[in-house]
Protein backbone atom coordinates (compact mmCIF):
# COMPACT_ATOMS: atom_id res chain seq x y z
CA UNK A 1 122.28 82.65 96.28
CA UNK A 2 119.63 80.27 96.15
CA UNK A 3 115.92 81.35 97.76
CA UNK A 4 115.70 80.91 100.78
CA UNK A 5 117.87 81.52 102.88
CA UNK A 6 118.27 78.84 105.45
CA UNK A 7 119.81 79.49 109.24
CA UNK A 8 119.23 76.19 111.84
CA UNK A 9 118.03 77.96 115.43
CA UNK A 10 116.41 75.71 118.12
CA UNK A 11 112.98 76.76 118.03
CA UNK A 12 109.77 76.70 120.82
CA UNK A 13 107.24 74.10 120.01
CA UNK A 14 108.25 74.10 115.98
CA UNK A 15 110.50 72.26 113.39
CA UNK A 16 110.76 74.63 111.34
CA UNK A 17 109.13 78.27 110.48
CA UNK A 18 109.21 79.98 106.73
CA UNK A 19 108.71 83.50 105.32
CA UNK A 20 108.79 84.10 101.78
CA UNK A 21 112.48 83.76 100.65
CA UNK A 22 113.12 82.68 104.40
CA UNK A 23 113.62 80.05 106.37
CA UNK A 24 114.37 78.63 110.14
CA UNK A 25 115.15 75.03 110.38
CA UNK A 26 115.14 73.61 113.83
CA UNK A 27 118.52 71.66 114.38
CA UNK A 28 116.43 69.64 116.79
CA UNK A 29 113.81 68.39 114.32
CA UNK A 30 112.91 64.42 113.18
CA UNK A 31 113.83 63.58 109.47
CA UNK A 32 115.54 67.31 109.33
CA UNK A 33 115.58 67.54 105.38
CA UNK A 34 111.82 66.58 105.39
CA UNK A 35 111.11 69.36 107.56
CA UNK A 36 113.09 71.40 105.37
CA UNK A 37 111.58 70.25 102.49
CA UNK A 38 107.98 71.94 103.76
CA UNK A 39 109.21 75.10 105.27
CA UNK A 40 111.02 75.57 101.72
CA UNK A 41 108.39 74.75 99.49
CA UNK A 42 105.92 77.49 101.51
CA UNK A 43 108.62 79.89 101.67
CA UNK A 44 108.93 79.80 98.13
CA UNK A 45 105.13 79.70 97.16
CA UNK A 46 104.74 83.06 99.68
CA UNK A 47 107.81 84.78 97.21
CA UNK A 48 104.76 85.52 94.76
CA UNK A 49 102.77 88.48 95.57
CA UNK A 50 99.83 87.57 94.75
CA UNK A 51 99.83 83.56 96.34
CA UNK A 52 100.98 85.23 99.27
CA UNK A 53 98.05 87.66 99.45
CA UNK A 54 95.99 84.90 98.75
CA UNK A 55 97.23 82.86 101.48
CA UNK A 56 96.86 85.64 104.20
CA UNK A 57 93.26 86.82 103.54
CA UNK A 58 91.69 83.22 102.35
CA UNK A 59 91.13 79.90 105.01
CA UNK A 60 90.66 78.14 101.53
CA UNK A 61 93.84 79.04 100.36
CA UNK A 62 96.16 78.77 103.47
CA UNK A 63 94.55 75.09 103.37
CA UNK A 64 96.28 74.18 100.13
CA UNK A 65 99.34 75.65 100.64
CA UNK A 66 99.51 73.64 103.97
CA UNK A 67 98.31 70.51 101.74
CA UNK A 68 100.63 70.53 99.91
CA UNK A 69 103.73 71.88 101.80
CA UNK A 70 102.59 69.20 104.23
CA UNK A 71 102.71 66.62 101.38
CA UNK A 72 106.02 67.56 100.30
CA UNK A 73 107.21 67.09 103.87
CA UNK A 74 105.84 63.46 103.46
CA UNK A 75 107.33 62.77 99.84
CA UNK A 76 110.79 63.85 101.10
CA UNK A 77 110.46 61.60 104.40
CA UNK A 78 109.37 58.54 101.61
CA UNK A 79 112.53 59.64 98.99
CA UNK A 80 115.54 61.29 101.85
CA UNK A 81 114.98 58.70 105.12
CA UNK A 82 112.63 55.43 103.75
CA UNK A 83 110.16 56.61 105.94
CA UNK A 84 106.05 55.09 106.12
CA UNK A 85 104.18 57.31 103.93
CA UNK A 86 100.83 56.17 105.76
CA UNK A 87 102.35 57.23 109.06
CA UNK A 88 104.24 60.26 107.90
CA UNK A 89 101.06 61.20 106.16
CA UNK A 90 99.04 60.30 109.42
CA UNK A 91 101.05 62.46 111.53
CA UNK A 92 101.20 65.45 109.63
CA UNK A 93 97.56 65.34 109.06
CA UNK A 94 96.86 65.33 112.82
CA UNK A 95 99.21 67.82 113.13
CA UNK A 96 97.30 70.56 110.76
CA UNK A 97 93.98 68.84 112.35
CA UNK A 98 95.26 69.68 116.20
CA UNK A 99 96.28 73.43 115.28
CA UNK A 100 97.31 75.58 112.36
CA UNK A 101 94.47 78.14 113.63
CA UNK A 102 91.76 76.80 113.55
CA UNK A 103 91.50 76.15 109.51
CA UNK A 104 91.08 72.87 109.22
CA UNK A 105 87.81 73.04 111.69
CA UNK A 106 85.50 70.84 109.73
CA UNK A 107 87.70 68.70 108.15
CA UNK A 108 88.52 65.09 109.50
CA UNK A 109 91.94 63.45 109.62
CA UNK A 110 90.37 61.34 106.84
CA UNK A 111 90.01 64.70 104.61
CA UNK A 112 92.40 66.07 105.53
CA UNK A 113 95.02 62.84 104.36
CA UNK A 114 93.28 62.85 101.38
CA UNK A 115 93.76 66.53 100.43
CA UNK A 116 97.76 65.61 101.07
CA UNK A 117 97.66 62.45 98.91
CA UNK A 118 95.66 64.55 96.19
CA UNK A 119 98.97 66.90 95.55
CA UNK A 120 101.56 63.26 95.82
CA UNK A 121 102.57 63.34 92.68
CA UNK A 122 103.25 66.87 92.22
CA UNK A 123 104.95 66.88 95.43
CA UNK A 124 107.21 64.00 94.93
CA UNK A 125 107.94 65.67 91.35
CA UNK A 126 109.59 68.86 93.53
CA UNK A 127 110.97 66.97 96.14
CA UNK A 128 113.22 65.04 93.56
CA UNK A 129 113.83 68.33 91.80
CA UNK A 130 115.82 69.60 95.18
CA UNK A 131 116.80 66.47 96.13
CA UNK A 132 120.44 67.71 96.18
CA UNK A 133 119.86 70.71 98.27
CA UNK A 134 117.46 68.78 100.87
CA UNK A 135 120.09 65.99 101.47
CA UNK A 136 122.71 68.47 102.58
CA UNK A 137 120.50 68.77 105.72
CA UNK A 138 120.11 64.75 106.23
């Protein structure tokens, strides 16, 4: 079996929600495999030890995991459904701006979108990678 594991459950006021090695997609959610895409790619960055330590006890580093999880959302929206990156990338950025406790305080929308577009290329490099596994979720 592949990490994560994967179960669809409507969820309260979220597309999606990861742990390491697990993840709930909600059946409910816009662009479905692009949500997927995110909650994977943080689910599988928290399997290590260490970046998941990291993540819990540093703002600085729960900000780039979110970067770029949030990026990889957007690179899968541009690759699985066509989607604007602009507006994709707009969206999610006000999304991490409006909540995601508090750690992106201090940053604009502005930063914020450029932190995302900073980690494209990587991004779009993983999204293609699991392109297979992501489209079984379009």
């Amino acid at each position: 079996m592949m990490l994560p594991v994967i179960i669809r459950r409507k969820l309260k006021g979220a597309n999606g929600r990861n742990w390491p090695g697990f993840v709930v997609l909600n059946p409910d959610a816009p662009m479905p495999a692009a949500v997927l895409a995110q909650e994977v790619w943080e689910s599988r960055h928290k399997l290590n030890p260490f970046t998941l330590l990291k993540t819990v006890l540093s703002d600085r580093a729960k900000r780039r995991m979110e970067l770029m999880g949030h990026e990889v959302e957007v690179q899968a929206a541009i690759l699985i459904y066509d989607s604007n990156a602009v507006r994709h990338r707009n969206r999610e950025a006000a999304a991490m701006k409006a909540g995601y406790d508090g750690i992106f305080a201090g940053y604009s929308i502005a930063d914020i979108q450029s932190g995302m577009s900073a980690q494209s290329d990587e991004a779009r490099r993983w999204v293609r990678k699991n392109m297979k596994r992501l489209e079984r979720f379009k």
